[in-house]
N, C-alpha and C. Protein backbone atom coordinates (compact mmCIF):
# COMPACT_ATOMS: atom_id res chain seq x y z
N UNK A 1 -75.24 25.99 5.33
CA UNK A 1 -76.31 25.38 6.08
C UNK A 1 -76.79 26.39 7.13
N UNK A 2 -78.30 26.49 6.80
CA UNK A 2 -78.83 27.81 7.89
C UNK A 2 -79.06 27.14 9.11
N UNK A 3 -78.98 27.25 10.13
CA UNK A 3 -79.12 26.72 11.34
C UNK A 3 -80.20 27.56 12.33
N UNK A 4 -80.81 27.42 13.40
CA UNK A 4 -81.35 28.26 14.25
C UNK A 4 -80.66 29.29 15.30
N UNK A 5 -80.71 30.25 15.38
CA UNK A 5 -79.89 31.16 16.38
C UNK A 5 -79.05 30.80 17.43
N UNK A 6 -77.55 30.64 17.58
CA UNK A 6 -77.29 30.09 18.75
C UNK A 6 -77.25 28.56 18.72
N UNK A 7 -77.77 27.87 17.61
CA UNK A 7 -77.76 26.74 17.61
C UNK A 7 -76.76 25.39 18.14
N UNK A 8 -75.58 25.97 18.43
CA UNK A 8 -74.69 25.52 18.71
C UNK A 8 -74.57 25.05 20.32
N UNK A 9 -75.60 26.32 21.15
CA UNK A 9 -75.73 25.75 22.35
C UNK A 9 -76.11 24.69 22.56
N UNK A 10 -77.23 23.95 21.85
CA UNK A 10 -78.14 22.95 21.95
C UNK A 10 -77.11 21.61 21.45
N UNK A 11 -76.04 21.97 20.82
CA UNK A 11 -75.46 20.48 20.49
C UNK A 11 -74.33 20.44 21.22
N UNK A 12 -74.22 18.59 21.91
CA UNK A 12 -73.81 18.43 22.94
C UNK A 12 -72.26 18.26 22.46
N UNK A 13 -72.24 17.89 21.08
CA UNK A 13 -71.18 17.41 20.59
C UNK A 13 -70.39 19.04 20.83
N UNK A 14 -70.29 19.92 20.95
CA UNK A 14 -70.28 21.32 20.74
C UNK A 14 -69.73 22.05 22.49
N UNK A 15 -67.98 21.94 22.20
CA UNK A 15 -68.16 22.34 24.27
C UNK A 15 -68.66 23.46 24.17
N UNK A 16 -68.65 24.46 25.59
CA UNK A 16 -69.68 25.27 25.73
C UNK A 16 -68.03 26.68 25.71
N UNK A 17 -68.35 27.57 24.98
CA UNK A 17 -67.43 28.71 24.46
C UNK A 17 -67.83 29.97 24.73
N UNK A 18 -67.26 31.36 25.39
CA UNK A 18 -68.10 32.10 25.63
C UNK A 18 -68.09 32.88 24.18
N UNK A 19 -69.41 32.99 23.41
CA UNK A 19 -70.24 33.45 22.84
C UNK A 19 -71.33 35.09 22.89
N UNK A 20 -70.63 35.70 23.43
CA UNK A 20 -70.75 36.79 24.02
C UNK A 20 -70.61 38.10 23.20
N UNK A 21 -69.40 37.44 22.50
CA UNK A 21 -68.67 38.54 21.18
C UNK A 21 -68.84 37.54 20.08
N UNK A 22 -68.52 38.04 18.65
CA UNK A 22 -68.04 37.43 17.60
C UNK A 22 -66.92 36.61 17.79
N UNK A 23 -67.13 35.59 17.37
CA UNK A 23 -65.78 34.61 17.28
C UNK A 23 -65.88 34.30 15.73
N UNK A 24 -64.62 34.49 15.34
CA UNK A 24 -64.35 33.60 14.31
C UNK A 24 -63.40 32.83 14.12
N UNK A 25 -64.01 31.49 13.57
CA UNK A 25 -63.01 30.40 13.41
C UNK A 25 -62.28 30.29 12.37
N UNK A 26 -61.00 29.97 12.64
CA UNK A 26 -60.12 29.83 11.19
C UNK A 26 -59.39 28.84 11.55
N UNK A 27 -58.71 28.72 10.05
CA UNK A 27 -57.20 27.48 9.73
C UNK A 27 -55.85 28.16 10.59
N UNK A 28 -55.72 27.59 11.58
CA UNK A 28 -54.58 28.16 12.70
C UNK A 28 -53.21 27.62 11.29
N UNK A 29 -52.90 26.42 10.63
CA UNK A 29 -52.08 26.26 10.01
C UNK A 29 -51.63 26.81 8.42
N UNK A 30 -52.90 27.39 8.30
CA UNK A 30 -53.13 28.36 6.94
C UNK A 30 -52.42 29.88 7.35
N UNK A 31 -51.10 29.70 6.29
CA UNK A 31 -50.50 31.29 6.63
C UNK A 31 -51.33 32.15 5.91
N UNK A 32 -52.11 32.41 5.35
CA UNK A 32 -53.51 33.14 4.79
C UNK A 32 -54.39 33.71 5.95
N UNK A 33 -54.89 32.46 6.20
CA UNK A 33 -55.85 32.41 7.49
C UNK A 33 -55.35 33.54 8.56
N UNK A 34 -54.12 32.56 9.04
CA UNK A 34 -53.45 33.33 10.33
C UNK A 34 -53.31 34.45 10.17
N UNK A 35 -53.34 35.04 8.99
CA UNK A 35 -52.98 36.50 8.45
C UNK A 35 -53.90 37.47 8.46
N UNK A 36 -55.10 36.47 8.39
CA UNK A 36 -56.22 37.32 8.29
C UNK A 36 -56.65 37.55 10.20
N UNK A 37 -56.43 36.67 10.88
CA UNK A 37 -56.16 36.68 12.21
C UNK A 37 -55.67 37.77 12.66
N UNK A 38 -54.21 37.84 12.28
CA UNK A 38 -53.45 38.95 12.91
C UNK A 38 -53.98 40.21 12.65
N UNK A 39 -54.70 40.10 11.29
CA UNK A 39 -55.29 41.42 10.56
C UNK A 39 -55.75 41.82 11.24
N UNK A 40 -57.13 41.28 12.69
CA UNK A 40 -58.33 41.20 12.90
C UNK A 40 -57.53 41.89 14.47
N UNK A 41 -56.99 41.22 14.75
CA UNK A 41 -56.13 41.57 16.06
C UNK A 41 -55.68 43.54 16.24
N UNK A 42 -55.40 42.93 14.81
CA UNK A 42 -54.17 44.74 15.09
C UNK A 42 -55.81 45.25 14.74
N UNK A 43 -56.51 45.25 13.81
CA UNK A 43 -57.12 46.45 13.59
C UNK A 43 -58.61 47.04 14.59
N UNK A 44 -59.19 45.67 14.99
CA UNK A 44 -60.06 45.50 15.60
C UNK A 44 -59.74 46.12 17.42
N UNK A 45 -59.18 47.32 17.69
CA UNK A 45 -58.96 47.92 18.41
C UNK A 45 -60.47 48.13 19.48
N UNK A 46 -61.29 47.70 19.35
CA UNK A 46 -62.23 47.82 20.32
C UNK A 46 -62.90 46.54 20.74
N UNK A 47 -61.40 45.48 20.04
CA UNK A 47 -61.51 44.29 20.71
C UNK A 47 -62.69 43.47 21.18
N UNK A 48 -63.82 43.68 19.52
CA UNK A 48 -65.02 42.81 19.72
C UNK A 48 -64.83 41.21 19.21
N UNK A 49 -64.08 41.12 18.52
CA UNK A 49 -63.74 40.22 18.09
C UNK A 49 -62.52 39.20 19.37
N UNK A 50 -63.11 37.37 19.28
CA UNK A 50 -62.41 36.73 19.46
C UNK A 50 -62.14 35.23 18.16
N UNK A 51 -60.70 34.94 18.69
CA UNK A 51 -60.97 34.27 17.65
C UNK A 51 -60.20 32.34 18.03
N UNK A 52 -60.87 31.53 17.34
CA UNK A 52 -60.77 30.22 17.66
C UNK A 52 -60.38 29.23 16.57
N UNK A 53 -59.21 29.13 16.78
CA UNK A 53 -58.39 27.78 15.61
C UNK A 53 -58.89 26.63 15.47
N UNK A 54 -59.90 26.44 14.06
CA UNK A 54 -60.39 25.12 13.72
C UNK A 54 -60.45 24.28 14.15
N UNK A 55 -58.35 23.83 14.32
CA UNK A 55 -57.60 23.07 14.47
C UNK A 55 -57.95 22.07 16.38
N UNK A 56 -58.43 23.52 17.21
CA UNK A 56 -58.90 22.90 18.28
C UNK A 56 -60.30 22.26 18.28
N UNK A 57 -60.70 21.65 19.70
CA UNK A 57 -61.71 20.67 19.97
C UNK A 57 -62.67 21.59 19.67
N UNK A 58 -63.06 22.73 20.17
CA UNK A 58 -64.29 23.15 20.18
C UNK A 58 -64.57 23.95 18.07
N UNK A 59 -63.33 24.36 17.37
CA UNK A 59 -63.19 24.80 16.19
C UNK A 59 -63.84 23.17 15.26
N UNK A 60 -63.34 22.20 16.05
CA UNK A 60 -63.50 20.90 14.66
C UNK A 60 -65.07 20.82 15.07
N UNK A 61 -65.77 20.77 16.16
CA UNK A 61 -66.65 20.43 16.62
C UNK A 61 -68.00 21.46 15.73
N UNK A 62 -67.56 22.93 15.61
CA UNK A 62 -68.37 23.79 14.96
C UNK A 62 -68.32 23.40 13.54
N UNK A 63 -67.18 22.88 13.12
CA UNK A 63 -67.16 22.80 11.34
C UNK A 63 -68.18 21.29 11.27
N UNK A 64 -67.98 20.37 12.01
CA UNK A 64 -68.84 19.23 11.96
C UNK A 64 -70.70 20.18 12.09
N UNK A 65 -70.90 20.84 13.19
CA UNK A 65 -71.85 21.41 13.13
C UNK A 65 -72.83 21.89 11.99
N UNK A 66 -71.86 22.39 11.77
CA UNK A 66 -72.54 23.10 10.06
C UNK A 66 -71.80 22.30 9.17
N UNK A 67 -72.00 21.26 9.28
CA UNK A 67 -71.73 20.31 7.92
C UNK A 67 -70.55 20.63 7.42
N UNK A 68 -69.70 21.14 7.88
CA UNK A 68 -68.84 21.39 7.03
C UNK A 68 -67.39 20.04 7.34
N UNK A 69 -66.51 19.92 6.23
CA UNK A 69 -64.95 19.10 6.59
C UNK A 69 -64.39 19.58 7.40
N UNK A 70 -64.34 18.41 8.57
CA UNK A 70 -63.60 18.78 9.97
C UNK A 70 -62.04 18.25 9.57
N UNK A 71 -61.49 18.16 8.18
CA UNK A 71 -60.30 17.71 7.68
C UNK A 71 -60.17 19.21 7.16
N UNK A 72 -60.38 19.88 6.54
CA UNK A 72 -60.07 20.25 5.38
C UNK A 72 -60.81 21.84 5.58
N UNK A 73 -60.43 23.18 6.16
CA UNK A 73 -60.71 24.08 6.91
C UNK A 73 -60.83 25.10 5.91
N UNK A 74 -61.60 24.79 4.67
CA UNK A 74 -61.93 25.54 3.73
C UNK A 74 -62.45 26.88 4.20
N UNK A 75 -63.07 27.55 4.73
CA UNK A 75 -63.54 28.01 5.23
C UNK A 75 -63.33 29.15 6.79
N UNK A 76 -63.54 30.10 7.02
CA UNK A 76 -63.91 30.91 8.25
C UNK A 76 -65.09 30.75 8.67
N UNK A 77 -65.26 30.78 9.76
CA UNK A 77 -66.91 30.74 10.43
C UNK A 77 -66.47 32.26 11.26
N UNK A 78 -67.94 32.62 10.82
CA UNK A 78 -67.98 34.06 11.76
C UNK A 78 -69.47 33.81 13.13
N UNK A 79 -69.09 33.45 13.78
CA UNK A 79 -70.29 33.70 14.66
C UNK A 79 -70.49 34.77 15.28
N UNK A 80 -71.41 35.79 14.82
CA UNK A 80 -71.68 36.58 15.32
C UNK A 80 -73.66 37.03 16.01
N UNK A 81 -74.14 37.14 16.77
CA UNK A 81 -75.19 37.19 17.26
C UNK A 81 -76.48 36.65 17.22
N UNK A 82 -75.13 35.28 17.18
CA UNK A 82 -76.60 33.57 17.13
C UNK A 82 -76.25 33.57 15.91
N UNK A 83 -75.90 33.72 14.46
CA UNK A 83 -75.54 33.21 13.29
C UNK A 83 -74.40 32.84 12.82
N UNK A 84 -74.42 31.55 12.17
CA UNK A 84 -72.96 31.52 11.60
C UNK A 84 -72.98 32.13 9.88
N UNK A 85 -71.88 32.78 9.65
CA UNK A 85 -71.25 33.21 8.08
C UNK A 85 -70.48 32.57 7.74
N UNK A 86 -70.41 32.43 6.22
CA UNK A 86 -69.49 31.17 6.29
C UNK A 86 -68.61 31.87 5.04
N UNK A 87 -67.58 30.90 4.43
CA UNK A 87 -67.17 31.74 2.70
C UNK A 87 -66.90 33.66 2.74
N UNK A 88 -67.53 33.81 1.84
CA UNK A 88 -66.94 35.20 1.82
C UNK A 88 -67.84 36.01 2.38
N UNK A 89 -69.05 35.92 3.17
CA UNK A 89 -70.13 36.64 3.64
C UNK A 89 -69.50 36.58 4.62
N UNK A 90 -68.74 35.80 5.52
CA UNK A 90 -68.16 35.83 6.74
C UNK A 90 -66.78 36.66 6.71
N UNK A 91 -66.08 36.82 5.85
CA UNK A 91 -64.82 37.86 5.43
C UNK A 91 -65.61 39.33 5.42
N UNK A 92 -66.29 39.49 4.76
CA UNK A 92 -67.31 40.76 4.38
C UNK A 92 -67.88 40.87 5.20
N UNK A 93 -68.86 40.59 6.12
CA UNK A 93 -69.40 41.09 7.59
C UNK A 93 -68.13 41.04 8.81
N UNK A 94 -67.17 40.58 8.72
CA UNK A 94 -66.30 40.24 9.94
C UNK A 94 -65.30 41.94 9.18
N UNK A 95 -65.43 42.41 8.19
CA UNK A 95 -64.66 43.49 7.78
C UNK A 95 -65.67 45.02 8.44
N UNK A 96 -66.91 44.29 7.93
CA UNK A 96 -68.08 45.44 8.20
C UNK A 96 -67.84 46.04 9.50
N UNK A 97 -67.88 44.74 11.08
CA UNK A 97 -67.76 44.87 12.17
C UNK A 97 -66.42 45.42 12.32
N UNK A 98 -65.41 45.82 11.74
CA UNK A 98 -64.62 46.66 12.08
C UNK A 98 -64.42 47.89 11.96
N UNK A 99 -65.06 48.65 11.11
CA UNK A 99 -65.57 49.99 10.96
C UNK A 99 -64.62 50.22 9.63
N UNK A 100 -64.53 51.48 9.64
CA UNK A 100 -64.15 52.26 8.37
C UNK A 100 -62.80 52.52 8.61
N UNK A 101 -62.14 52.01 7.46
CA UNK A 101 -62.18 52.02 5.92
C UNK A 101 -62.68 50.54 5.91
N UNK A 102 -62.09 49.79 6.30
CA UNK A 102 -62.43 48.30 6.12
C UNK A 102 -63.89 47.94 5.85
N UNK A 103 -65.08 48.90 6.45
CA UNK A 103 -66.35 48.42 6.20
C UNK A 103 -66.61 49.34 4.45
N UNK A 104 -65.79 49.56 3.83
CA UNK A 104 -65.93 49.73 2.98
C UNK A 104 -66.37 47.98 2.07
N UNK A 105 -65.38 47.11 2.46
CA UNK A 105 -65.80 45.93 1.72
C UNK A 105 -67.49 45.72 2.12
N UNK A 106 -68.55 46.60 1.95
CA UNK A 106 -69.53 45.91 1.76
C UNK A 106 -69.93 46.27 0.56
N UNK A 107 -69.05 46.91 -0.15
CA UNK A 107 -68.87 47.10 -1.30
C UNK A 107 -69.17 46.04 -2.34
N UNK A 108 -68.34 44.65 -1.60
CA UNK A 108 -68.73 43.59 -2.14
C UNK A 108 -69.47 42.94 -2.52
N UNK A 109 -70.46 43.18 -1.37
CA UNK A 109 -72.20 42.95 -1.12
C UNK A 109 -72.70 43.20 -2.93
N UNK A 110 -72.54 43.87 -3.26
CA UNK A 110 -73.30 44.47 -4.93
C UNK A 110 -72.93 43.06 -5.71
N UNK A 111 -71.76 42.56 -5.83
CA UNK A 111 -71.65 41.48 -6.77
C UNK A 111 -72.52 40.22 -6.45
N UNK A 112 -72.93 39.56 -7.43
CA UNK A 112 -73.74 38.29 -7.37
C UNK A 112 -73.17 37.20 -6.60
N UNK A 113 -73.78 36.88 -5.53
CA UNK A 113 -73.07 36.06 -4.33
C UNK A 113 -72.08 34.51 -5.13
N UNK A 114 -73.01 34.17 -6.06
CA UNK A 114 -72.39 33.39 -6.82
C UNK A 114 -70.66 33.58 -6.90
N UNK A 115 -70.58 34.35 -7.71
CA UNK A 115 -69.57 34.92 -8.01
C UNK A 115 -68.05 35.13 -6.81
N UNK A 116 -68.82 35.75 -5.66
CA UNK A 116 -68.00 35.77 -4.62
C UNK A 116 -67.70 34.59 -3.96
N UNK A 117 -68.36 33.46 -4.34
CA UNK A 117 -68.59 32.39 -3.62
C UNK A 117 -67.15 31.49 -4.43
N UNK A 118 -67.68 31.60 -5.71
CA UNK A 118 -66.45 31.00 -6.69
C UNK A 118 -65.28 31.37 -6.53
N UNK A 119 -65.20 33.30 -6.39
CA UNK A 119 -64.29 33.41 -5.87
C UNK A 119 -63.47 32.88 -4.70
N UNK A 120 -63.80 32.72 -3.45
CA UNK A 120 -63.63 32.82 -2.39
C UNK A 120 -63.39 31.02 -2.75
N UNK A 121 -64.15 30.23 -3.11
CA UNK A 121 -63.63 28.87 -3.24
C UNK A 121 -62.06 28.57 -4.37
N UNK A 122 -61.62 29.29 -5.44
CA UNK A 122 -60.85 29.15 -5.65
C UNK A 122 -59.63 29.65 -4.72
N UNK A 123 -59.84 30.84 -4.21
CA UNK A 123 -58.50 31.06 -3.37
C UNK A 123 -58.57 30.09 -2.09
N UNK A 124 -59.55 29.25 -1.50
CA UNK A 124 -59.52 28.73 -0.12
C UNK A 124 -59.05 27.41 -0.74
N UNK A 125 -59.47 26.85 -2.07
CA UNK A 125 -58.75 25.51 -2.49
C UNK A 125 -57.28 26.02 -3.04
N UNK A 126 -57.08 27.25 -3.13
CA UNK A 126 -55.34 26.97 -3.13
C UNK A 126 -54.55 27.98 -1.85
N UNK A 127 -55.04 27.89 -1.05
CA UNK A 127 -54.37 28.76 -0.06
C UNK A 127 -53.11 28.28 -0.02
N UNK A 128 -52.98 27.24 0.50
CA UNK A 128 -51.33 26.35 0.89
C UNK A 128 -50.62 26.79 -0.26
N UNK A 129 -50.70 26.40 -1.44
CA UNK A 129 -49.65 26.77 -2.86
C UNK A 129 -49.60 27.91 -3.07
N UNK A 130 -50.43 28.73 -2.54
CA UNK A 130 -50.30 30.21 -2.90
C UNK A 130 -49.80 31.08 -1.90
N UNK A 131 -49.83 30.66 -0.93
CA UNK A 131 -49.63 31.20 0.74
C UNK A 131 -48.66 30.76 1.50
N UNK A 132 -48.58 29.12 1.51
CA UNK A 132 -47.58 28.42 2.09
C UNK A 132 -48.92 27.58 3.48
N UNK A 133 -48.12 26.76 4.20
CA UNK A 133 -48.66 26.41 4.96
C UNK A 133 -47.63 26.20 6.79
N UNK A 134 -48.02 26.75 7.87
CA UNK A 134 -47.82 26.47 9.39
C UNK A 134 -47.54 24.92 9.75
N UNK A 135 -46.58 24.86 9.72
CA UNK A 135 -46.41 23.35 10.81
C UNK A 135 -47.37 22.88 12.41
N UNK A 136 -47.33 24.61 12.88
CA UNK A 136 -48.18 24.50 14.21
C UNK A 136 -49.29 25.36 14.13
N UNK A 137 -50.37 25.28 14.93
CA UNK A 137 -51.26 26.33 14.83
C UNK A 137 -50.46 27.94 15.08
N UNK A 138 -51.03 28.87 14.91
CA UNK A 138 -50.62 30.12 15.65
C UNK A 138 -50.88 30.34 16.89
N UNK A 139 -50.51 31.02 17.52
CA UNK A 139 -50.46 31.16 18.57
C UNK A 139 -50.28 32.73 18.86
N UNK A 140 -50.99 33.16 20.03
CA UNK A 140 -51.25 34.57 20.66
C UNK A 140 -50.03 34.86 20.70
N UNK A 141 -49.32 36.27 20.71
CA UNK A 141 -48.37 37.24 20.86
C UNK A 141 -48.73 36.91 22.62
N UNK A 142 -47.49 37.26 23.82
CA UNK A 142 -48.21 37.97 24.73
C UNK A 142 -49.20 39.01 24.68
N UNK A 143 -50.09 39.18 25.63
CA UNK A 143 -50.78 40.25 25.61
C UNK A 143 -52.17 40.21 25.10
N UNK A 144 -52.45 39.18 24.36
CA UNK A 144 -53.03 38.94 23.23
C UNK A 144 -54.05 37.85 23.56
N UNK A 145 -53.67 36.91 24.44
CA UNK A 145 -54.19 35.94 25.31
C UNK A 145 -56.04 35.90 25.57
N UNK A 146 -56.29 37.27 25.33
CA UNK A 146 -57.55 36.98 26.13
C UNK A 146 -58.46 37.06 24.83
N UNK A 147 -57.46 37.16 23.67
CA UNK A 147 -58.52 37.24 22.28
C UNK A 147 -58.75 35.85 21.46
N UNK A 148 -58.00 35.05 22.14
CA UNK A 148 -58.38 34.04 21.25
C UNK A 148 -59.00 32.74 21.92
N UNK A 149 -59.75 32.01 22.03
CA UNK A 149 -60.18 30.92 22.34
C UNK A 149 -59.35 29.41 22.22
N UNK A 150 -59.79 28.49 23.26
CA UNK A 150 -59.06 26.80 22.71
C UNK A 150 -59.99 25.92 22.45
């Protein structure tokens, strides 16, 4: 669902998050997810990236936003500069924004979005059986504190 820039300011249902950097939202209870989290942490060394667990008020509030299941956290949201990415365009630009080698995945970009889409929906409908699943959300390392959102 395409939305207007920033759109998120305007809905009340929506607390107010600083939006400043990229945030992306993920499944805090998805050991996949969280993985891709930690990924984002260690590599993202110029610390543009923050990031915000579904699982909280302001994470369920964005997935309701964009239509998406505030049960069922199929999905990453990348907000980055007034747009949300969603599926695998949000994996693939959230790789881009980290530079090289990793912005190599725009590599991806060439295949028929279709395709990546199917992809990206079969591994997000079996993450848990394939990955396992978190009892609790994740949670920041010390140190780490000022990268992630509640």
């Amino acid at each position: 669902m395409r939305r207007d820039p920033y759109s998120w300011r305007q809905d009340p249902a929506v607390p107010p998050f600083p939006d400043d950097r990229p945030v992306i939202v993920f499944d805090g209870h998805c050991v996949l997810c969280s993985g891709w989290a930690r990924f984002i942490v260690k590599y993202d060394r110029a610390k543009r990236f923050r990031l915000l667990p579904a699982q909280s008020p302001t994470g369920r509030a964005l997935y309701i936003h964009y239509g998406l299941d505030p049960e069922d956290y199929e999905t990453n949201i990348l907000l980055a500069d007034g747009v949300a990415w969603l599926r695998s365009e949000s994996v693939i630009r959230t790789a881009l924004r980290l530079g090289f080698p990793w912005s190599l995945a725009a590599a991806l970009l060439v295949l028929p979005f279709g395709w990546r889409e199917r992809l990206y929906g079969l591994l997000a409908r079996n993450r848990f059986r394939l990955f396992g699943r978190r009892d609790s959300c994740m949670l920041p390392v010390p140190g780490q504190e000022d990268r992630f959102l509640t």
